[in-house]
C-alpha atoms as a PDB file:
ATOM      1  CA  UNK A   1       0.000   0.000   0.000  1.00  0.00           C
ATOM      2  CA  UNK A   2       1.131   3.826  -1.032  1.00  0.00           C
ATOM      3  CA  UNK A   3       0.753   6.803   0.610  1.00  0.00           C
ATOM      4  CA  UNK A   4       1.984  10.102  -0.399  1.00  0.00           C
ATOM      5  CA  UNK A   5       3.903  12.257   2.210  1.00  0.00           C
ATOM      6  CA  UNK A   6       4.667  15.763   1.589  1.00  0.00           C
ATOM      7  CA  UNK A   7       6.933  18.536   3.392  1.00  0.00           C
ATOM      8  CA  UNK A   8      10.865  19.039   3.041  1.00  0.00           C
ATOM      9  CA  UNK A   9      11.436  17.189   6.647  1.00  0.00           C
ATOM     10  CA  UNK A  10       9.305  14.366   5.849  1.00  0.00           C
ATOM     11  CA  UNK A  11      10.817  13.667   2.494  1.00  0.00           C
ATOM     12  CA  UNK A  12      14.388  13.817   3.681  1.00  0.00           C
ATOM     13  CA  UNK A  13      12.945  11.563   6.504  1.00  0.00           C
ATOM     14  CA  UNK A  14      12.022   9.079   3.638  1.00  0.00           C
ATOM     15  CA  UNK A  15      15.187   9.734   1.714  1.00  0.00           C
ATOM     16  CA  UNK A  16      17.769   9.111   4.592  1.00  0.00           C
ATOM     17  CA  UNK A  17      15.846   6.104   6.259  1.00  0.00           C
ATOM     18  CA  UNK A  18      14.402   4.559   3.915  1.00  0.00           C
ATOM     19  CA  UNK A  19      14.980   5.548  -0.341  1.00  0.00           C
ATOM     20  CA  UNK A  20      13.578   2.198  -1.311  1.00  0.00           C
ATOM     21  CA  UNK A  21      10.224   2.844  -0.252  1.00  0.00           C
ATOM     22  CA  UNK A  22       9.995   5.862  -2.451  1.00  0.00           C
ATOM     23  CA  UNK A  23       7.946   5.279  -5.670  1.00  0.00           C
ATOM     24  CA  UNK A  24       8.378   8.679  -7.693  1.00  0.00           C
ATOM     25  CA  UNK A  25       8.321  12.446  -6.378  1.00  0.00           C
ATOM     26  CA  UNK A  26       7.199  15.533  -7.848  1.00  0.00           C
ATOM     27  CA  UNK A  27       8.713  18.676  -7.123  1.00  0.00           C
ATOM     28  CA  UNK A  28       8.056  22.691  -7.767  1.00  0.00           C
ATOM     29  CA  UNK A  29       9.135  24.107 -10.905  1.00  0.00           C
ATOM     30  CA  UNK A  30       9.230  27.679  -9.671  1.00  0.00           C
ATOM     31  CA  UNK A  31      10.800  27.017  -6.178  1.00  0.00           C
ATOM     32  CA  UNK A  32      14.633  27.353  -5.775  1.00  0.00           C
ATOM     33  CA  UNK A  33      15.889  27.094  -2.738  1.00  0.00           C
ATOM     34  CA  UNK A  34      18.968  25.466  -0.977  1.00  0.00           C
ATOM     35  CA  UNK A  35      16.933  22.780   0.649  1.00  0.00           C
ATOM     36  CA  UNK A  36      14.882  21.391  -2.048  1.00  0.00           C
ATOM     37  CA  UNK A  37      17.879  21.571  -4.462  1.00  0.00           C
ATOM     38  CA  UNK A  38      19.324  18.891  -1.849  1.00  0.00           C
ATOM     39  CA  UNK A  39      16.317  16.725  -1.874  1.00  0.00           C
ATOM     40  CA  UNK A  40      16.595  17.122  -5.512  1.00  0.00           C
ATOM     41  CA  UNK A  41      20.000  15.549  -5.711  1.00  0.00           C
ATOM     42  CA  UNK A  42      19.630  13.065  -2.848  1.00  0.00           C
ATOM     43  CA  UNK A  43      16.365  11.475  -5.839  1.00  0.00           C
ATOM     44  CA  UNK A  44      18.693  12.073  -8.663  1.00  0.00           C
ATOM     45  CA  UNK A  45      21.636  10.242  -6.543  1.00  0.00           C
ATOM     46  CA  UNK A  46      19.212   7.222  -5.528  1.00  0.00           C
ATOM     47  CA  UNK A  47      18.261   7.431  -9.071  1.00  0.00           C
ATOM     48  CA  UNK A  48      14.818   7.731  -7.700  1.00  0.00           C
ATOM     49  CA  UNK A  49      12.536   8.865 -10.858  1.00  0.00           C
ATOM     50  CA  UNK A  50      10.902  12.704 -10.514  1.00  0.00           C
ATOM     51  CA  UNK A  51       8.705  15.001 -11.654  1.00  0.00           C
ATOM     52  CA  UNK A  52       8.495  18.588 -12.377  1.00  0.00           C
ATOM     53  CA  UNK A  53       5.149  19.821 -11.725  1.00  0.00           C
ATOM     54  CA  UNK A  54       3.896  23.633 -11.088  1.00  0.00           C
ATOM     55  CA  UNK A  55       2.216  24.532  -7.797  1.00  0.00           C
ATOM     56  CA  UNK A  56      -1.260  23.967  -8.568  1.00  0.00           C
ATOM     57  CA  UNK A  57       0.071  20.676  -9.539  1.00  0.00           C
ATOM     58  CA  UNK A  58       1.242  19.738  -6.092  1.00  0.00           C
ATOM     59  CA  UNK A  59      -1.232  21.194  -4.338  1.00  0.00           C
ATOM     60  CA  UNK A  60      -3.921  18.772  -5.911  1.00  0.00           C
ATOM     61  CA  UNK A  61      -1.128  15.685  -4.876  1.00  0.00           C
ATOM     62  CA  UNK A  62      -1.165  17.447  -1.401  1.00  0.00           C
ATOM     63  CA  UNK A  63      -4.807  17.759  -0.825  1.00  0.00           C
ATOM     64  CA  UNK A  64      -4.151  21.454  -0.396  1.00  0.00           C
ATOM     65  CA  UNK A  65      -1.754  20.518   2.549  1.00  0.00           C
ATOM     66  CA  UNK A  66       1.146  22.981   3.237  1.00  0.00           C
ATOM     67  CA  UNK A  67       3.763  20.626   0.900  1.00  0.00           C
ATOM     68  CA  UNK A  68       6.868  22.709   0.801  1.00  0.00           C
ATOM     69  CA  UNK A  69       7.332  22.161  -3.045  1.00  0.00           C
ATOM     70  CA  UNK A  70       7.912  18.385  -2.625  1.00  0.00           C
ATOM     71  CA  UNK A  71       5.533  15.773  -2.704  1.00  0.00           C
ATOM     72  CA  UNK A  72       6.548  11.898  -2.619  1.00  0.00           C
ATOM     73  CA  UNK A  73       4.449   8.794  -2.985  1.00  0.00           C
ATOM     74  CA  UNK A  74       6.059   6.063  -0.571  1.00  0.00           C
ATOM     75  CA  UNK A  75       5.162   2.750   0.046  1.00  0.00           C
ATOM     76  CA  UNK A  76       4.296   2.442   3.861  1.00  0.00           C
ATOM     77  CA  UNK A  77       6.730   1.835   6.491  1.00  0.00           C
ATOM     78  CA  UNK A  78       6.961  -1.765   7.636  1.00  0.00           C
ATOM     79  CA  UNK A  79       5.498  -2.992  11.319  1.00  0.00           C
ATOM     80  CA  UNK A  80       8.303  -4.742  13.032  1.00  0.00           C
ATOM     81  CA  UNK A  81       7.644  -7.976  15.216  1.00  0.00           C
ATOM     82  CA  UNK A  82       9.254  -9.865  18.573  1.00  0.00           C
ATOM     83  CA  UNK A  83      12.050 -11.055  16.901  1.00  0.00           C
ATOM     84  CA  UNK A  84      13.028  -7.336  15.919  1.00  0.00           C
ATOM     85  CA  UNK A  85      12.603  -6.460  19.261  1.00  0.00           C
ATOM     86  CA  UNK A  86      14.321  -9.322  20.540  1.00  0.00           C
ATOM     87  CA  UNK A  87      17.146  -7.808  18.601  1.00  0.00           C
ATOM     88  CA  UNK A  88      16.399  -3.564  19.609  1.00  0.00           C
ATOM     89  CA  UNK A  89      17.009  -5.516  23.515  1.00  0.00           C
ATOM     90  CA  UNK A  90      20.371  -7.380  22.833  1.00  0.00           C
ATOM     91  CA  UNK A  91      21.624  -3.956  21.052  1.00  0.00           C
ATOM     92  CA  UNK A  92      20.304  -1.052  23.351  1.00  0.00           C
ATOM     93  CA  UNK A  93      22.349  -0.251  26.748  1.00  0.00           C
ATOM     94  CA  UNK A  94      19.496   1.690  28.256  1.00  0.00           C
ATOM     95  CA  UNK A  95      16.313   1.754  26.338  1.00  0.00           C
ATOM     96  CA  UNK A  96      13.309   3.702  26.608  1.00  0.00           C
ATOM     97  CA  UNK A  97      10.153   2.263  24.793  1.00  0.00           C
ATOM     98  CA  UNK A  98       6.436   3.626  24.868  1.00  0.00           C
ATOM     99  CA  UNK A  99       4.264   0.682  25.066  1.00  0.00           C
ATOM    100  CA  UNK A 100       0.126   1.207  24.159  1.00  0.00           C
ATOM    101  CA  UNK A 101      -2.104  -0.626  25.356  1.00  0.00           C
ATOM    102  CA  UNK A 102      -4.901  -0.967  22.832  1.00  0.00           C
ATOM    103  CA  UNK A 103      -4.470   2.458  21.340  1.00  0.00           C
ATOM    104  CA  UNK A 104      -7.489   3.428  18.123  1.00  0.00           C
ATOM    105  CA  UNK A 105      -7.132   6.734  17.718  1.00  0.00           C
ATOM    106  CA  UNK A 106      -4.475   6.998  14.554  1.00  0.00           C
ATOM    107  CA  UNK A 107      -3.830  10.571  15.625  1.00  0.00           C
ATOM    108  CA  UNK A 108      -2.360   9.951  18.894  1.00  0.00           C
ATOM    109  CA  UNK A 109      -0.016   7.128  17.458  1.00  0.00           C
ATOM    110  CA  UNK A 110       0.906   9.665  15.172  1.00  0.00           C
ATOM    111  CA  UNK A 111       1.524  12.219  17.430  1.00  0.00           C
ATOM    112  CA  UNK A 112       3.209   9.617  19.661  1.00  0.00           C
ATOM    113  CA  UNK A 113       6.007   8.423  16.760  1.00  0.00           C
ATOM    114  CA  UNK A 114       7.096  12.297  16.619  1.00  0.00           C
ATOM    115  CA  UNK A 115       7.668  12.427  20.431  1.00  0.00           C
ATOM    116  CA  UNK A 116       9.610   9.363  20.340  1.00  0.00           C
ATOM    117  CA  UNK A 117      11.596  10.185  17.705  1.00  0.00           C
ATOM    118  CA  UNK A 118      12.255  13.977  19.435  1.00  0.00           C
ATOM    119  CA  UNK A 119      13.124  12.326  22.767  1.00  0.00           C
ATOM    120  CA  UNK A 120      15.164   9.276  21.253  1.00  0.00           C
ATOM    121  CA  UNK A 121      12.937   6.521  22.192  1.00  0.00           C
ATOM    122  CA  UNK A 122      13.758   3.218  20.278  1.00  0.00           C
ATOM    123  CA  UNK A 123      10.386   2.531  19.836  1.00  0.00           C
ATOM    124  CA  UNK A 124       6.862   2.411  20.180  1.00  0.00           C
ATOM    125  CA  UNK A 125       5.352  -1.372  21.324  1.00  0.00           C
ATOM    126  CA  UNK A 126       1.846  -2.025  20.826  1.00  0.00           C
ATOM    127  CA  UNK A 127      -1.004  -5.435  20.716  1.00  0.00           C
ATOM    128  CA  UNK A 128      -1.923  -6.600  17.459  1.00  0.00           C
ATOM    129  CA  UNK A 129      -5.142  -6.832  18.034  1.00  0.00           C
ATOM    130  CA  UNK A 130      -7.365  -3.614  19.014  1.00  0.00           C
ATOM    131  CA  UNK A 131      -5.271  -1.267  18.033  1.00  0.00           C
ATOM    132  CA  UNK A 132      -4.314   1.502  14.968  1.00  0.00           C
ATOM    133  CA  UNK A 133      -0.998   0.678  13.143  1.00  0.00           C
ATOM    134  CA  UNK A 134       0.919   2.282  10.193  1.00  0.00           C
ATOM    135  CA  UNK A 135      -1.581   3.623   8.357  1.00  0.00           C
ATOM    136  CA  UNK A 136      -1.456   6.369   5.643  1.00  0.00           C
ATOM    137  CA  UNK A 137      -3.570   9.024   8.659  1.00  0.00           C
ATOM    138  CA  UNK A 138      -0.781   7.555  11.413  1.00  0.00           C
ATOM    139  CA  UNK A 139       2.179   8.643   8.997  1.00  0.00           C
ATOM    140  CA  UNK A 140       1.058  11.803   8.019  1.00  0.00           C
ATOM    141  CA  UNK A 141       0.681  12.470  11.692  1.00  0.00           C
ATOM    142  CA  UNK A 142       3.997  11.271  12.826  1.00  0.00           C
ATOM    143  CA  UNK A 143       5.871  13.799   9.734  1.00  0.00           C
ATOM    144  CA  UNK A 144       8.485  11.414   9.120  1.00  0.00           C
ATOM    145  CA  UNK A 145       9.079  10.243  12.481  1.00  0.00           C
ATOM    146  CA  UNK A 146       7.050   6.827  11.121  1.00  0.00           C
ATOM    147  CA  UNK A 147      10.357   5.956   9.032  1.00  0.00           C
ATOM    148  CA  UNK A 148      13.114   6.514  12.080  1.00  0.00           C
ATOM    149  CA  UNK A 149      10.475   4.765  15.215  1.00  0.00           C
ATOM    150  CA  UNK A 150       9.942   1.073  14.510  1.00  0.00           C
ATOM    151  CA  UNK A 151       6.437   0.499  15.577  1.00  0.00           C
ATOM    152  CA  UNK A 152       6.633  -3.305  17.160  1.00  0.00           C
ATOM    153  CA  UNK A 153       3.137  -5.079  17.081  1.00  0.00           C
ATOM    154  CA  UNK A 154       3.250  -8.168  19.647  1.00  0.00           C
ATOM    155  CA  UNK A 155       0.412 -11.188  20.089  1.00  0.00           C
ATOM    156  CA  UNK A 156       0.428 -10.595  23.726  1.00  0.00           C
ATOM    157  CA  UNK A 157       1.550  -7.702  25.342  1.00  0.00           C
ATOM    158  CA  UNK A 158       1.537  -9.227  29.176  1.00  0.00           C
ATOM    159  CA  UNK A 159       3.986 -11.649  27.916  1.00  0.00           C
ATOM    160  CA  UNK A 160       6.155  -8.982  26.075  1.00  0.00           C
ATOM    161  CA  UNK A 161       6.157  -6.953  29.143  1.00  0.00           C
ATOM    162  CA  UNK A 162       7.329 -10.082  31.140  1.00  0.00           C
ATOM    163  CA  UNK A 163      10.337 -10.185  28.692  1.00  0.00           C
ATOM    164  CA  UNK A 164      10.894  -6.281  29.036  1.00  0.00           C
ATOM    165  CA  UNK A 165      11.599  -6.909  32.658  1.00  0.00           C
ATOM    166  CA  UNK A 166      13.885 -10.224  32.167  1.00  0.00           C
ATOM    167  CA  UNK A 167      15.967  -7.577  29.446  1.00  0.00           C
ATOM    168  CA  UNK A 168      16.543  -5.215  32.569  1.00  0.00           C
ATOM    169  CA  UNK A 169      13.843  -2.259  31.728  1.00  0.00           C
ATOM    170  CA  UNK A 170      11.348  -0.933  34.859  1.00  0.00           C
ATOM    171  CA  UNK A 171       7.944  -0.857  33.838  1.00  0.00           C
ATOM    172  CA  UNK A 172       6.085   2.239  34.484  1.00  0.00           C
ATOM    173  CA  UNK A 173       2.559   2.492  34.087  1.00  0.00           C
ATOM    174  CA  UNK A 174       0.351   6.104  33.515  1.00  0.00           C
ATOM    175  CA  UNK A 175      -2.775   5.986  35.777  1.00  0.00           C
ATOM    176  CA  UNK A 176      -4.763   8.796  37.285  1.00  0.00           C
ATOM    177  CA  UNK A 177      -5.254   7.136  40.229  1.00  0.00           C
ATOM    178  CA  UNK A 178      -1.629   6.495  40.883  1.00  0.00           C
ATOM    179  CA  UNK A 179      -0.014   7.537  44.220  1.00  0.00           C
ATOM    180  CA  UNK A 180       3.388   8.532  42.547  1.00  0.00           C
ATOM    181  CA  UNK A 181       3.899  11.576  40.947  1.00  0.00           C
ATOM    182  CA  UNK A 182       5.321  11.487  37.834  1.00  0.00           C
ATOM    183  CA  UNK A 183       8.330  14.226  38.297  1.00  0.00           C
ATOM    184  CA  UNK A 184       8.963  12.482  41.628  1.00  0.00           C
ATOM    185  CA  UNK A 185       9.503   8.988  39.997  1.00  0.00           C
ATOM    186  CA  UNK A 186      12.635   7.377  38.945  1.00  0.00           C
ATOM    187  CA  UNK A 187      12.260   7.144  35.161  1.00  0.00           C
ATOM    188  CA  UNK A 188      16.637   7.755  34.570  1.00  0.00           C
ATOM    189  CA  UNK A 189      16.914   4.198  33.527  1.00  0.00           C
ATOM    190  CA  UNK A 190      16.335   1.345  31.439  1.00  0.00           C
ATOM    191  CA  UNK A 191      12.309   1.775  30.656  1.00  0.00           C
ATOM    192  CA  UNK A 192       9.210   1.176  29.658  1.00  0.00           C
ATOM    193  CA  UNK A 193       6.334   3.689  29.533  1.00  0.00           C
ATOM    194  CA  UNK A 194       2.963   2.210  29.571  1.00  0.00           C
ATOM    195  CA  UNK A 195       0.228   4.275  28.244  1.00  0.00           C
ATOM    196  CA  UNK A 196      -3.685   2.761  28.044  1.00  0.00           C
ATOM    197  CA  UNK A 197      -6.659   3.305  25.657  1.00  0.00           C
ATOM    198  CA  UNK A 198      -8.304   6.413  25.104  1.00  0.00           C
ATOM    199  CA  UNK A 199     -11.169   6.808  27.924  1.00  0.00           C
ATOM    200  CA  UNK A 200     -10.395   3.474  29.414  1.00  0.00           C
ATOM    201  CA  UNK A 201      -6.607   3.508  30.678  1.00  0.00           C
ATOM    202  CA  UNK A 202      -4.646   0.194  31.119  1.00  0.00           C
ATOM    203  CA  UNK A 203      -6.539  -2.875  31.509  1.00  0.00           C
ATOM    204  CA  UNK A 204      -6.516  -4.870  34.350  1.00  0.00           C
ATOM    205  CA  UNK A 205      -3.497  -7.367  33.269  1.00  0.00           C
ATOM    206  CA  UNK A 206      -1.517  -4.520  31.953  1.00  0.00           C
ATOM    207  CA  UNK A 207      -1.371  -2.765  34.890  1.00  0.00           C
ATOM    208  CA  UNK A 208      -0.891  -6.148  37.071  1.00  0.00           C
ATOM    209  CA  UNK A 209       2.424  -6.494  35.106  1.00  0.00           C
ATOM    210  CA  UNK A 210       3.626  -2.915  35.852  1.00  0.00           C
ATOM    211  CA  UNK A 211       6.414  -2.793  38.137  1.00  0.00           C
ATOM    212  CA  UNK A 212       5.355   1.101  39.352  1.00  0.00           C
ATOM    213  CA  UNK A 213       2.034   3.821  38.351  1.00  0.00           C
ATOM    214  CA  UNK A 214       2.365   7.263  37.824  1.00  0.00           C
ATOM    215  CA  UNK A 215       0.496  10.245  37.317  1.00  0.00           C
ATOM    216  CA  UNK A 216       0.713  13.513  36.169  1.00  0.00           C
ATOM    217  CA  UNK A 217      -0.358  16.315  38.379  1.00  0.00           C
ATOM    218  CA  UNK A 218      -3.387  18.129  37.764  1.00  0.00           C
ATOM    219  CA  UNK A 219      -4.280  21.645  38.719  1.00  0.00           C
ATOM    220  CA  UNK A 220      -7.112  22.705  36.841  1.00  0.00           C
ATOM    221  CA  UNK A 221     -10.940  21.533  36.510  1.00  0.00           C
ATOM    222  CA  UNK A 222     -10.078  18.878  33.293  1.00  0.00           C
ATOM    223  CA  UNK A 223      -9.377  15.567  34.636  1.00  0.00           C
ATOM    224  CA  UNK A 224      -7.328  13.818  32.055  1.00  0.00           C
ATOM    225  CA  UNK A 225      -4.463  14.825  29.375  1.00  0.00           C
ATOM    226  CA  UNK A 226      -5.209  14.041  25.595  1.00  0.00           C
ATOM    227  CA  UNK A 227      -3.536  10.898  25.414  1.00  0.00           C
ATOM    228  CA  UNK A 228      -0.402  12.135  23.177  1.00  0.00           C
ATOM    229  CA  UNK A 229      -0.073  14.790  25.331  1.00  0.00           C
ATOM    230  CA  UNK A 230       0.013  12.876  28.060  1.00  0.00           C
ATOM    231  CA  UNK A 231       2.559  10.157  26.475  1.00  0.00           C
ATOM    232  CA  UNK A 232       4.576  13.330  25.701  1.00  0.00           C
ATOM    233  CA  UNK A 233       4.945  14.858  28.544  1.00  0.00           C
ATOM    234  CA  UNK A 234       5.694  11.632  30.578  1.00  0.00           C
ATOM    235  CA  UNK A 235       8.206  11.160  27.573  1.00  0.00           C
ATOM    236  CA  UNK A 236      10.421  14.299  28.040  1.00  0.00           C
ATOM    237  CA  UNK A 237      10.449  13.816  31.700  1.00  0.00           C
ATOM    238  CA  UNK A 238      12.191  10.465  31.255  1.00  0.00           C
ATOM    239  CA  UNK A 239      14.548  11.761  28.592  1.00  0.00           C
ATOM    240  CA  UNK A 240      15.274  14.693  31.087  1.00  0.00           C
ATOM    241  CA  UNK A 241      15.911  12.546  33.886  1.00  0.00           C
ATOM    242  CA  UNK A 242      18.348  10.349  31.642  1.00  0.00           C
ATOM    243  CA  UNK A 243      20.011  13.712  30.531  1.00  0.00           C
ATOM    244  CA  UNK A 244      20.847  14.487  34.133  1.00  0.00           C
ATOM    245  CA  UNK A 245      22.677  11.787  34.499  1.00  0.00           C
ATOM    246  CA  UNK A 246      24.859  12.186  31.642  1.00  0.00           C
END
């Protein structure tokens, strides 16, 4: 399956990670600048075939999305399984994953893949069954960050989590009802962030298999985070923790 992906950071993105996905690319006739003249020669070094097309042109290709005079039709990025993460755990020192736990919403995994890939996270873990993967809404979302985050779809996430632990990582689950603040938790090391569903948090086995909860302190009259923003948050707290330490 193709999708088309659009934007000078997403198609370097493509180009860097992953050139033999691209299918062809069309690029602005009347736009000359340094950065798509690179993008330009990184297709002509790939031999990657291009087109020249004029700005009505690529806004059409674009769906009238801002495109940055490049538009690229990819096929989609693969979903990696246990052996590849069996592989991520032998090669990583001190990983940090976000795991979710029956995740729909193909926004928030979206939005999810660009935090991981801003806070170095070496992945995003999810179930196979009830939940959104790599589809054409999930990588437009993620603006190239669905080519650098291997998305790793297990059978049975209780199990996988089981085998997180054995590898080393803590397990740290995000629940509202947690006694543990967040910013107060130790989330330096080798880890795990477990995120549930949208409106229903983890389920009951999920959070049986966490080794910790945490929550994020709330001040005002809403009760929960937007999921992402949540998983983003919780994110840059670990990667500042890690930081700290050097």
């Amino acid at each position: 399956m193709n999708r088309k992906i659009f934007g000078l950071h997403a198609a370097r993105a493509v180009l860097e990670q992953a050139p033999e996905r691209v299918r062809t690319a069309w690029l602005d006739t009347g736009r000359r600048d340094r950065r798509l003249e690179a993008l330009r020669q990184l297709l002509e070094t790939q031999r990657i075939s291009f087109e020249l097309a004029d700005r009505k042109r690529l806004d059409r290709l674009a769906g009238n999305f801002h495109h940055q005079g490049i538009v690229m039709e990819v096929a989609l990025p693969p979903e990696h399984d246990e052996d590849a993460l069996e592989r991520v755990l032998a090669e990583e020192g001190s990983p940090l994953f976000l795991v979710l736990d029956q995740v729909q919403d193909p926004h928030n995994l979206g939005a999810c893949l660009r935090t991981c890939d801003s806070v170095g996270a070496v992945g995003v873990i999810a179930p196979r069954d009830k939940t959104v993967g790599l589809t054409p809404a999930v990588c437009k979302v993620a603006s190239g960050a669905a080519e650098t985050v291997p998305l790793f779809r297990v059978t049975n996430l209780a199990r996988t989590l089981d085998r997180l632990k054995q590898a080393g990582l803590w397990i740290a689950g995000a629940a509202g009802e947690a006694k543990q603040n967040a910013f107060e938790a130790d989330l330096s090391g080798p880890l795990a962030l477990v995120i549930g569903a949208e409106g229903q948090g983890l389920r009951r086995l999920t959070r049986e298999k966490c080794d910790f909860l945490i929550k994020l302190p709330m001040r005002g009259s809403v009760e929960s985070l937007n999921l992402s923003v949540a998983a983003g948050v919780l994110l840059y707290e670990a990667l500042r923790q890690r930081e700290k330490l050097g």
